[in-house]
Protein backbone atom coordinates (compact mmCIF):
# COMPACT_ATOMS: atom_id res chain seq x y z
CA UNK A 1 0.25 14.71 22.03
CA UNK A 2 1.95 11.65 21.03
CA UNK A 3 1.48 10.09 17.52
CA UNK A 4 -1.18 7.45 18.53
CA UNK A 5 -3.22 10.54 19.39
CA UNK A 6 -2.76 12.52 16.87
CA UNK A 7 -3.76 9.70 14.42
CA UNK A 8 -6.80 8.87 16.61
CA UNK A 9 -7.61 13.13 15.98
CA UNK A 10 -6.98 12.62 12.11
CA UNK A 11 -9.48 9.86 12.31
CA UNK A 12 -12.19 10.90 14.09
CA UNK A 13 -11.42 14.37 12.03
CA UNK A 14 -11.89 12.57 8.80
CA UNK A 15 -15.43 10.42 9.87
CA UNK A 16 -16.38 13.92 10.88
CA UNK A 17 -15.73 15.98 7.82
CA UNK A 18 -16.58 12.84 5.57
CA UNK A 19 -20.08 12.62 7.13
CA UNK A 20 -21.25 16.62 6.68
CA UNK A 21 -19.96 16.41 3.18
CA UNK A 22 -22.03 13.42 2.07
CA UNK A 23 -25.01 14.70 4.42
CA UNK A 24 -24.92 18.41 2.53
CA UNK A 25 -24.35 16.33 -0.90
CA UNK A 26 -27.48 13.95 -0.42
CA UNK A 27 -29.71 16.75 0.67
CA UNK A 28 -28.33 19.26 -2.33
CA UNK A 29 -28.59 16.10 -4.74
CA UNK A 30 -32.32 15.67 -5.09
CA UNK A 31 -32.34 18.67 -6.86
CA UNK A 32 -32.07 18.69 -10.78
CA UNK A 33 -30.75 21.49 -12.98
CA UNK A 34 -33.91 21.78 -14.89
CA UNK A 35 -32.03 24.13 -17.46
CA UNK A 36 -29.38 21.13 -18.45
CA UNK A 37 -31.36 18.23 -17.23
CA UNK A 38 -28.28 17.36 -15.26
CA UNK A 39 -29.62 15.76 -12.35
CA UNK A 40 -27.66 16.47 -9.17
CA UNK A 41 -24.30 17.46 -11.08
CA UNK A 42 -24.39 21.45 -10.23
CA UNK A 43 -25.80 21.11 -6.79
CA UNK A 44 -22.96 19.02 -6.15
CA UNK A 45 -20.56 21.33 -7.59
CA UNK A 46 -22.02 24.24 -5.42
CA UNK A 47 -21.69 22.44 -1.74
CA UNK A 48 -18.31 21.86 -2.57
CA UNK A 49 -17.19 25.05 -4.04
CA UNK A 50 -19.42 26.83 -0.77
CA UNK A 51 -17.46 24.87 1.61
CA UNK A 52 -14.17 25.92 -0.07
CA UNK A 53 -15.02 29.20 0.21
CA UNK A 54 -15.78 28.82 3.51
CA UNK A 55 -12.83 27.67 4.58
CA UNK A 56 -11.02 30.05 3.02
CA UNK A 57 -12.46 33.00 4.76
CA UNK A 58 -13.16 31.76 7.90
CA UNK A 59 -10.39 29.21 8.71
CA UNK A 60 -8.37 30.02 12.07
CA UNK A 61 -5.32 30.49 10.10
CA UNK A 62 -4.22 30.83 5.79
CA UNK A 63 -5.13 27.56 4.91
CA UNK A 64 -3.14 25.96 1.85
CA UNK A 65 -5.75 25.38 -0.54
CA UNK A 66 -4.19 22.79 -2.50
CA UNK A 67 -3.87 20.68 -0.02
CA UNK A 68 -7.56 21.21 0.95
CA UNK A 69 -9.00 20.35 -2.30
CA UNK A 70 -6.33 17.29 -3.22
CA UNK A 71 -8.01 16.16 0.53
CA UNK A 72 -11.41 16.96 -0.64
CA UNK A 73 -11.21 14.89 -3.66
CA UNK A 74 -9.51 12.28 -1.84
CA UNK A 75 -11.73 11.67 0.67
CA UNK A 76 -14.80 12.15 -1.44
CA UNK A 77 -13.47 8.92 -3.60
CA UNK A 78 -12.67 6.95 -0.34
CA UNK A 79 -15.94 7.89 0.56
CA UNK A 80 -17.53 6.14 -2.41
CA UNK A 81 -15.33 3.40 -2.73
CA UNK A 82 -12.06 2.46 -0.83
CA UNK A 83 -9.95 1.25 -3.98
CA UNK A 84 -10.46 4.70 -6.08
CA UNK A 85 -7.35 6.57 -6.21
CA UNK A 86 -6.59 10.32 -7.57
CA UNK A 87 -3.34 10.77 -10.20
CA UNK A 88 -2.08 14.00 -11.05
CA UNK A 89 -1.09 14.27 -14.48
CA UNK A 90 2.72 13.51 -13.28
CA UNK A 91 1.32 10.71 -11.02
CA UNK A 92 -0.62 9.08 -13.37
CA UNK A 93 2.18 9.48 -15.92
CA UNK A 94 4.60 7.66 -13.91
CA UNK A 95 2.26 4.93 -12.84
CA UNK A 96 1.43 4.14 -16.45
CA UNK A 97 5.30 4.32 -17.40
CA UNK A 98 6.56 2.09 -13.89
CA UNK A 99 4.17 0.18 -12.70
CA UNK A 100 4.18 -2.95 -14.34
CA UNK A 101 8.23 -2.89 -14.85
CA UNK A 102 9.32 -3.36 -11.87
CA UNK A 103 9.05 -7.22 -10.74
CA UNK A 104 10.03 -6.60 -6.59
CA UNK A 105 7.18 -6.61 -4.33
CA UNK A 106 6.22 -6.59 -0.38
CA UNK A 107 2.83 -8.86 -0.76
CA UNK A 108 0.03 -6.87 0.49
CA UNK A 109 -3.39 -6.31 -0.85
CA UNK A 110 -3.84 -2.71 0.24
CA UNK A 111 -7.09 -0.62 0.38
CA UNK A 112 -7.91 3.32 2.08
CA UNK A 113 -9.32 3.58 5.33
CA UNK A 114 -9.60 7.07 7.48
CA UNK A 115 -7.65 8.59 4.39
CA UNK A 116 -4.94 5.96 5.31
CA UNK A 117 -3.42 3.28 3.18
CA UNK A 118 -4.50 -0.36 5.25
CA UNK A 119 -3.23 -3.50 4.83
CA UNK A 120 -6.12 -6.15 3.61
CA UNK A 121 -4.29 -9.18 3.24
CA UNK A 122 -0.56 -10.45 2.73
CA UNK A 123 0.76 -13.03 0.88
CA UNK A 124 1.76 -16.17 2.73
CA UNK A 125 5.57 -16.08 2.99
CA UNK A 126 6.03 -12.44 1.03
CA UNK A 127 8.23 -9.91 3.31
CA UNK A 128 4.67 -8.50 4.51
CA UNK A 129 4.06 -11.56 6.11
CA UNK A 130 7.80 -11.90 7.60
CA UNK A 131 7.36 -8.38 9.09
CA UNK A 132 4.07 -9.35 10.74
CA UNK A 133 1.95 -7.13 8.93
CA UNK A 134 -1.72 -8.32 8.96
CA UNK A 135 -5.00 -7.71 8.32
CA UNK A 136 -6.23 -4.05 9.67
CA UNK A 137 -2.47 -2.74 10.21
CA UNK A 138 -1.96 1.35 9.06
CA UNK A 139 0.90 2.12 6.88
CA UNK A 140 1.27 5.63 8.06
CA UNK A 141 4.92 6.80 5.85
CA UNK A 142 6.18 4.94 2.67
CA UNK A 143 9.81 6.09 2.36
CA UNK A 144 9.37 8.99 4.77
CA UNK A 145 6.02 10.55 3.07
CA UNK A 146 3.56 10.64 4.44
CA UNK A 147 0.40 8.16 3.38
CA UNK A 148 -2.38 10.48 4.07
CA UNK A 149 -4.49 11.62 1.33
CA UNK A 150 -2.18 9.84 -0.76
CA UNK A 151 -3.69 7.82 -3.61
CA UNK A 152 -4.03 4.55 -3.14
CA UNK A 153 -2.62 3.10 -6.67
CA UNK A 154 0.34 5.67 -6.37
CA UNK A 155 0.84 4.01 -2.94
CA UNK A 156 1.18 0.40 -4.31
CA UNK A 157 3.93 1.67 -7.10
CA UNK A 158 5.40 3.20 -4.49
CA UNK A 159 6.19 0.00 -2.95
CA UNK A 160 7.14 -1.82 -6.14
CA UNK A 161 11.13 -1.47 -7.37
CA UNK A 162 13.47 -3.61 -8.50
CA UNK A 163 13.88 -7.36 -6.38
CA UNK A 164 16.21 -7.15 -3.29
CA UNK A 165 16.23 -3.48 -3.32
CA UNK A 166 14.60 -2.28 0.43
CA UNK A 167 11.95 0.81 1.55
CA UNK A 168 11.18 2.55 5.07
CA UNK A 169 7.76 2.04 5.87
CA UNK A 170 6.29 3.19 9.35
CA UNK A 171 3.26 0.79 10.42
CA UNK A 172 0.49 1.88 12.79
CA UNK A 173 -0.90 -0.86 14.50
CA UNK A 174 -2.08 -1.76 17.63
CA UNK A 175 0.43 -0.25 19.95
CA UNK A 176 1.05 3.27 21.06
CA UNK A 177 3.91 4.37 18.52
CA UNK A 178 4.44 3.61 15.03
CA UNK A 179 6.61 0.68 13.90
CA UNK A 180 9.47 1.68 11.92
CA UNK A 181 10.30 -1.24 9.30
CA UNK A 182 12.86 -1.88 6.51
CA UNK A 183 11.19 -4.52 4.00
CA UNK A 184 13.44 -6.05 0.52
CA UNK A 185 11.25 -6.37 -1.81
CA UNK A 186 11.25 -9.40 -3.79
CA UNK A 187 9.59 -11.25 -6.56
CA UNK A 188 6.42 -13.30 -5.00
CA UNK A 189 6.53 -16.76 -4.97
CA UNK A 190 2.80 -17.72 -4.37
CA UNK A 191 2.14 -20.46 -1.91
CA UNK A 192 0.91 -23.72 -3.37
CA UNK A 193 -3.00 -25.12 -2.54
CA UNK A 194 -2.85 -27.02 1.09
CA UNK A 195 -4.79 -30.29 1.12
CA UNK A 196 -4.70 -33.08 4.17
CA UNK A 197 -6.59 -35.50 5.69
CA UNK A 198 -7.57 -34.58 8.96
CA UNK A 199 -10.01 -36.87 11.31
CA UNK A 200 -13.16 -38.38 10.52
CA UNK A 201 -12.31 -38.20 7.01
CA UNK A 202 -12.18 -34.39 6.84
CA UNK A 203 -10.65 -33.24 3.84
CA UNK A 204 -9.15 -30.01 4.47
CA UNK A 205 -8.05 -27.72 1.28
CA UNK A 206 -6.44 -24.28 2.56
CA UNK A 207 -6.49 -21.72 -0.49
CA UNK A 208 -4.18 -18.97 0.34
CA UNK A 209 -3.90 -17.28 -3.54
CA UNK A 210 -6.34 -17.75 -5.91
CA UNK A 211 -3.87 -16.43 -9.17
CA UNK A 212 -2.74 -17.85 -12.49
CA UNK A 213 -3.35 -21.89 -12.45
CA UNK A 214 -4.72 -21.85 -8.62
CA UNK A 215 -7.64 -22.80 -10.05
CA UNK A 216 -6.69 -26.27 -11.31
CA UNK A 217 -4.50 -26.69 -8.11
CA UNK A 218 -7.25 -27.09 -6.17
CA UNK A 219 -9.32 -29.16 -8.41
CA UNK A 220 -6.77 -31.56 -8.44
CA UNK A 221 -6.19 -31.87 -4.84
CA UNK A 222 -10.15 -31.67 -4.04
CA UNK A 223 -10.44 -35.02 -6.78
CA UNK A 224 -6.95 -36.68 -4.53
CA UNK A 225 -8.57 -36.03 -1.52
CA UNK A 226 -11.59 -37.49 -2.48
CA UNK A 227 -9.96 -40.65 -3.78
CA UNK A 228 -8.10 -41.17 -0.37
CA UNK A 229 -11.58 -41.62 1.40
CA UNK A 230 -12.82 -37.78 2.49
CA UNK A 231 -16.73 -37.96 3.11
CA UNK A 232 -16.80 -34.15 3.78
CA UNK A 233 -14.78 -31.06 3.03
CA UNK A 234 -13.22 -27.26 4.91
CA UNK A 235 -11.91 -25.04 2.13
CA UNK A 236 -10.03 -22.80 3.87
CA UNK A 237 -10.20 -18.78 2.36
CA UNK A 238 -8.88 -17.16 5.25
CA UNK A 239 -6.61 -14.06 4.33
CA UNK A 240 -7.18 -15.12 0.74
CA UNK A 241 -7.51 -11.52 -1.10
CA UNK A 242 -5.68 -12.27 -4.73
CA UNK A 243 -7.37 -13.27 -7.25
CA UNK A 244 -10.07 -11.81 -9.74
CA UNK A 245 -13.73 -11.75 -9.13
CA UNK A 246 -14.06 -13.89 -11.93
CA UNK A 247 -11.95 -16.79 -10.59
CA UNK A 248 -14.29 -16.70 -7.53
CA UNK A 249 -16.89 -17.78 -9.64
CA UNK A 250 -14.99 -20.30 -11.09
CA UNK A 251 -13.61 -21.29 -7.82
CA UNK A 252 -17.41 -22.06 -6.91
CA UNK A 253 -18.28 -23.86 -10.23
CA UNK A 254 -15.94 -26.40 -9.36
CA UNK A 255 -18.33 -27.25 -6.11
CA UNK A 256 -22.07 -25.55 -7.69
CA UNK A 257 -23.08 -26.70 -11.27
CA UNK A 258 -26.30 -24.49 -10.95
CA UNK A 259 -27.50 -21.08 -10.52
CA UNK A 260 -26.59 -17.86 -10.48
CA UNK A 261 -22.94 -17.79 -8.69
CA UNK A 262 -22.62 -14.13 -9.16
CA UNK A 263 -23.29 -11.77 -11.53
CA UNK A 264 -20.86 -7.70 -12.60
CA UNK A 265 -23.00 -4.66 -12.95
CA UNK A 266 -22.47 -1.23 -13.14
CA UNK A 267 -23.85 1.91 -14.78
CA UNK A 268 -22.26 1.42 -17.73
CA UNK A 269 -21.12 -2.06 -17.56
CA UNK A 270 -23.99 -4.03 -19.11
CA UNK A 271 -24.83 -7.27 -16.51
CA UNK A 272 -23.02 -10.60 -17.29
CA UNK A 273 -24.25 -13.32 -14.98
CA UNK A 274 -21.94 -16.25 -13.82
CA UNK A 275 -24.00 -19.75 -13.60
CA UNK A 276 -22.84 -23.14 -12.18
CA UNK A 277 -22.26 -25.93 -14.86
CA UNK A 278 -22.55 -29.64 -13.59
CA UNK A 279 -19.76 -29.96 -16.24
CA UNK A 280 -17.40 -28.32 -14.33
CA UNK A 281 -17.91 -29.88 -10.69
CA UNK A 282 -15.28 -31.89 -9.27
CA UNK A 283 -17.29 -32.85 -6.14
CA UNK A 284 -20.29 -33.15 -4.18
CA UNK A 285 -19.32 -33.58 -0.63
CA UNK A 286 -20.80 -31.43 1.62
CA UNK A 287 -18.68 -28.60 2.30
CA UNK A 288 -17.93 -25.54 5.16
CA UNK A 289 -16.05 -22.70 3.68
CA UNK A 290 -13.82 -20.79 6.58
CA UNK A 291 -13.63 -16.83 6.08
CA UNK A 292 -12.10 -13.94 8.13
CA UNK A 293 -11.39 -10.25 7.50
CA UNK A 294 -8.53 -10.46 5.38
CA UNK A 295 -10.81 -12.69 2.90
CA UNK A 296 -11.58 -10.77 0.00
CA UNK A 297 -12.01 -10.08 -4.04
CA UNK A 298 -11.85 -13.55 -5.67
CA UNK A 299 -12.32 -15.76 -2.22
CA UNK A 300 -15.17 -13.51 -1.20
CA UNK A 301 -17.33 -14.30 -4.67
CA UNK A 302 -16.31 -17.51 -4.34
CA UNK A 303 -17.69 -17.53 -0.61
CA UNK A 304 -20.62 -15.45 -1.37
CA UNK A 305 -21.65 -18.14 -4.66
CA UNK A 306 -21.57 -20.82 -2.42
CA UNK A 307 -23.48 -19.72 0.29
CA UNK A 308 -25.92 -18.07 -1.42
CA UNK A 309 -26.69 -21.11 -3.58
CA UNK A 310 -26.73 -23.32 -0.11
CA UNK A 311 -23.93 -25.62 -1.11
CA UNK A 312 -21.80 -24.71 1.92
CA UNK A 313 -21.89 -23.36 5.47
CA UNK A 314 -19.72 -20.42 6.10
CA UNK A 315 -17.96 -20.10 8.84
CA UNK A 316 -15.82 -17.44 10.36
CA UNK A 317 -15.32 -13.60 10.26
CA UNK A 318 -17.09 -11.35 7.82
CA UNK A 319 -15.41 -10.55 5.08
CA UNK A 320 -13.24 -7.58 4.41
CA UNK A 321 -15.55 -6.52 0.93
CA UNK A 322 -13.34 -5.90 -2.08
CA UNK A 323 -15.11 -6.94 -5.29
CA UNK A 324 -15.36 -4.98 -8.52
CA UNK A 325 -13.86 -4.22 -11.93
CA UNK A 326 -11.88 -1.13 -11.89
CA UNK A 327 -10.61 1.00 -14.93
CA UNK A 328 -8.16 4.32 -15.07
CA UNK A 329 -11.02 7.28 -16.50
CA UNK A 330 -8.52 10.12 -17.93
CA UNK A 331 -9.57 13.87 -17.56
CA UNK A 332 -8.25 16.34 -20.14
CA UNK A 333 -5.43 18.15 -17.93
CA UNK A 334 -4.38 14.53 -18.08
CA UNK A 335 -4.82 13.18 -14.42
CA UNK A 336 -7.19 10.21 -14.00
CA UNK A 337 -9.31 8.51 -11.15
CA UNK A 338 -8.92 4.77 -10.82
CA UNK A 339 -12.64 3.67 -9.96
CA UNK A 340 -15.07 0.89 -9.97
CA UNK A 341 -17.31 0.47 -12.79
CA UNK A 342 -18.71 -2.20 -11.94
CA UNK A 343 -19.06 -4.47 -8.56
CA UNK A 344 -20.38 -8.09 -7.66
CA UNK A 345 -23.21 -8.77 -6.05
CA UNK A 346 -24.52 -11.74 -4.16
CA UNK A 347 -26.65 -14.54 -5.87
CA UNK A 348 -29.56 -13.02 -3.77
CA UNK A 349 -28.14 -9.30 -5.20
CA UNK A 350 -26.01 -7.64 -2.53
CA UNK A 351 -23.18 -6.09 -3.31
CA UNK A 352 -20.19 -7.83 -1.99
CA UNK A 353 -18.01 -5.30 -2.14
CA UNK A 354 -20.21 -3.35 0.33
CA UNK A 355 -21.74 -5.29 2.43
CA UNK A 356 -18.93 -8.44 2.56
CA UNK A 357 -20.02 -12.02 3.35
CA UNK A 358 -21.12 -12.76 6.78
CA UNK A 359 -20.90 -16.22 7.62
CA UNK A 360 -23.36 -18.64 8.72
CA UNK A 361 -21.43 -19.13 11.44
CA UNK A 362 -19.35 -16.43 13.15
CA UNK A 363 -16.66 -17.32 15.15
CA UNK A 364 -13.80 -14.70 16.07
CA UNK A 365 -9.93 -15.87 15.35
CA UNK A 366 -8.79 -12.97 18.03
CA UNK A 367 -8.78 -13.98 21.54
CA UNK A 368 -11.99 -12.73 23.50
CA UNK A 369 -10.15 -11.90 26.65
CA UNK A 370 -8.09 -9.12 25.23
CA UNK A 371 -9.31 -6.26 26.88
CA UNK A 372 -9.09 -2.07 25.54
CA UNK A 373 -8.09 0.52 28.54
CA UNK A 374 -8.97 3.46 27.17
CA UNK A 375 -11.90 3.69 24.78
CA UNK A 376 -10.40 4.70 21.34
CA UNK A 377 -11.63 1.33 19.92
CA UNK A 378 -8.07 0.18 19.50
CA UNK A 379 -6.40 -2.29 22.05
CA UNK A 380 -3.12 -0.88 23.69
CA UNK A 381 -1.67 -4.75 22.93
CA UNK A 382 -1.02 -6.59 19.95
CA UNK A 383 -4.29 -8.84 19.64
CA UNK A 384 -3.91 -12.08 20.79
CA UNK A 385 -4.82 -15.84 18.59
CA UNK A 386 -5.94 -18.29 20.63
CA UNK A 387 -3.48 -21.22 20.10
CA UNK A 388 -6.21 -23.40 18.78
CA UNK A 389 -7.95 -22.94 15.46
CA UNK A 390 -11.01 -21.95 16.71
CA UNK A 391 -12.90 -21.46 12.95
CA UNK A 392 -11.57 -25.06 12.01
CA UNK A 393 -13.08 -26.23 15.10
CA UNK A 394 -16.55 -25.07 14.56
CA UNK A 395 -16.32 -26.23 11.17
CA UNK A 396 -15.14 -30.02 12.13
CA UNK A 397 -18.80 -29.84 14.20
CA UNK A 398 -20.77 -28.92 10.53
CA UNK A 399 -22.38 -32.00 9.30
């Protein structure tokens, strides 16, 4: 079996396991312990310590429990949300200690998928982007380990280290084999805000970051453009996935000064609500916001506020769903879970994070004649763009 196969087993493997899991949990869950008042909590605890036992007796072979329950906890966070991660004591030691001291990076927003570390986005002009690496792409090895089951925030320190210094990753994409690549990491040098005049008086503003000072980037060249006659606008958000939730909002006030934009909840995070303020606009041309899958965090609340207040058309791919506030919740042998406590939701109240933002509009950047010849759901060739800007396109036809 070669190793697109075997991944293609893991996969459907994984979907499989995940789904009997959560079905047994959700049936077990409407139960409360009436003797602690602990609704759910024990059931929970014996599913999971049935199916353990389970597996050890009845397994085909010895099977190293370890490994099954670091999997079972694993996949029981990617199950619940697809940025959680898993430290160890030692992991979670070392990520504390390294991660914010080393300044060399690759450029990727990363996320789990299948128990896999996936690429969400890259960073316009980062090594990520130089090696190709896009929007859906597996990383299946970070220096010769393996990336299964792995925790996702150990992953990304993984991939930090010192600038110029290189790594072996091996990418799983869509071809046969894995792609073995060297990337140097290197200190990111975000892209500026994009802005042009294009016909009919079209001002186009591409966002690819939305970090530190972004913000008044592009309300500087949204006023400029303005002033040099544009009578409607494009912001661009495509494969925009930096950023934090809150600058999505504020992304959106500088277009919305009313309403809810979005608002953070979670079960312990009290609400706080993000309104427009006419204060802060900078313009009120009509506008078309352009999305695809690599969209996500900041850009996606930014998409999401102005949609769902009807100040723009959105047009595009669905979003890839990444927004929430995450914090490290220690456990007392000193290992921790990384986990959302609270996400964004949608003016109208849908959680971004889980649902995305489908446009208004959708309109596929892939090209539609790329055909699959098996039926694994994965093409056999690198997908195809169409050489014309097919979402900018259907925007220019948005009045």
């Amino acid at each position: 079996m070669n190793n697109r196969a075997k991944f293609l087993v893991v996969l459907s493997s994984t979907g499989l396991v995940a789904f009997l899991l959560l079905g047994a949990v959700v049936t077990k869950s409407v139960a409360a312990d009436t003797n602690t008042g602990r609704n759910g909590v024990y059931p929970h605890i014996a599913v999971y310590s049935e199916v353990l036992s389970r597996i050890k007796s009845e397994y085909v072979a010895e099977p190293d429990m370890n490994g099954v329950s670091l999997g079972a906890v694993n996949g029981m966070l990617e199950a619940l949300d697809p940025y959680a991660s898993y430290l160890n004591a030692n992991q979670f030691k070392e990520y504390v200690k390294n991660y914010d001291s080393y300044k060399g990076e690759l450029g990727m927003v990363l996320a789990k998928k299948f128990g896999y570390i996936t690429v969400v986005s890259v960073i316009p002009g980062s090594p990520a982007d130089k090696a190709m690496l896009t929007t859906g792409d597996f990383i299946e090895t970070i220096k010769g380990v393996g990336t299964r089951d792995m925790p996702l925030a150990y992953a990304a320190m993984l991939l930090r280290g010192d600038p110029n210094s290189t790594i072996d990753l091996t990418v799983l994409r869509r071809k046969p084999e894995p792609q073995k690549l060297t990337l140097t990491r290197t200190v990111i040098a975000y892209p500026a805000i994009e802005s042009k005049m294009l016909a009919d008086n079209v001002g186009y503003i591409k966002v690819p970051v939305l970090t530190t000072g972004k913000l008044k980037e592009v309300s500087s060249a949204v006023s400029a453009i303005e002033k040099q006659g544009a009578k409607r606008l494009v912001l661009d958000l495509r494969n925009c996935a930096t950023g934090d939730p809150d600058d999505g909002a504020e992304l959106a006030g500088l277009f919305q000064g009313s309403g809810t934009l979005t608002y953070a909840e979670g079960q312990k995070f009290p609400k706080k609500v993000f309104t427009g303020e006419a204060t802060k606009v900078v313009t009120k041309l009509p506008l078309v916001v352009l999305t695809n899958h690599g969209t996500a965090a900041a850009a996606e609340v930014a998409a999401a506020a102005l949609q769902g207040n009807k100040r723009a058309k959105v047009v595009g791919e669905r979003t890839y769903g990444d927004a929430s506030i995450r914090r490290p919740i220690t456990m007392d042998d000193g290992s921790a879970i990384i986990l959302s406590v609270a996400k964004f939701y949608t003016p109208d109240g849908k959680s971004i994070q889980d649902n995305g933002i489908t446009p208004d509009e959708q309109v596929a950047e892939t090209d539609p004649n790329v055909t699959d010849s098996d039926d694994d759901g994965i093409p056999d060739v690198p997908v195809k763009k169409s050489t014309t800007d097919l979402l900018l396109e259907k925007a220019l036809t948005i009045k």
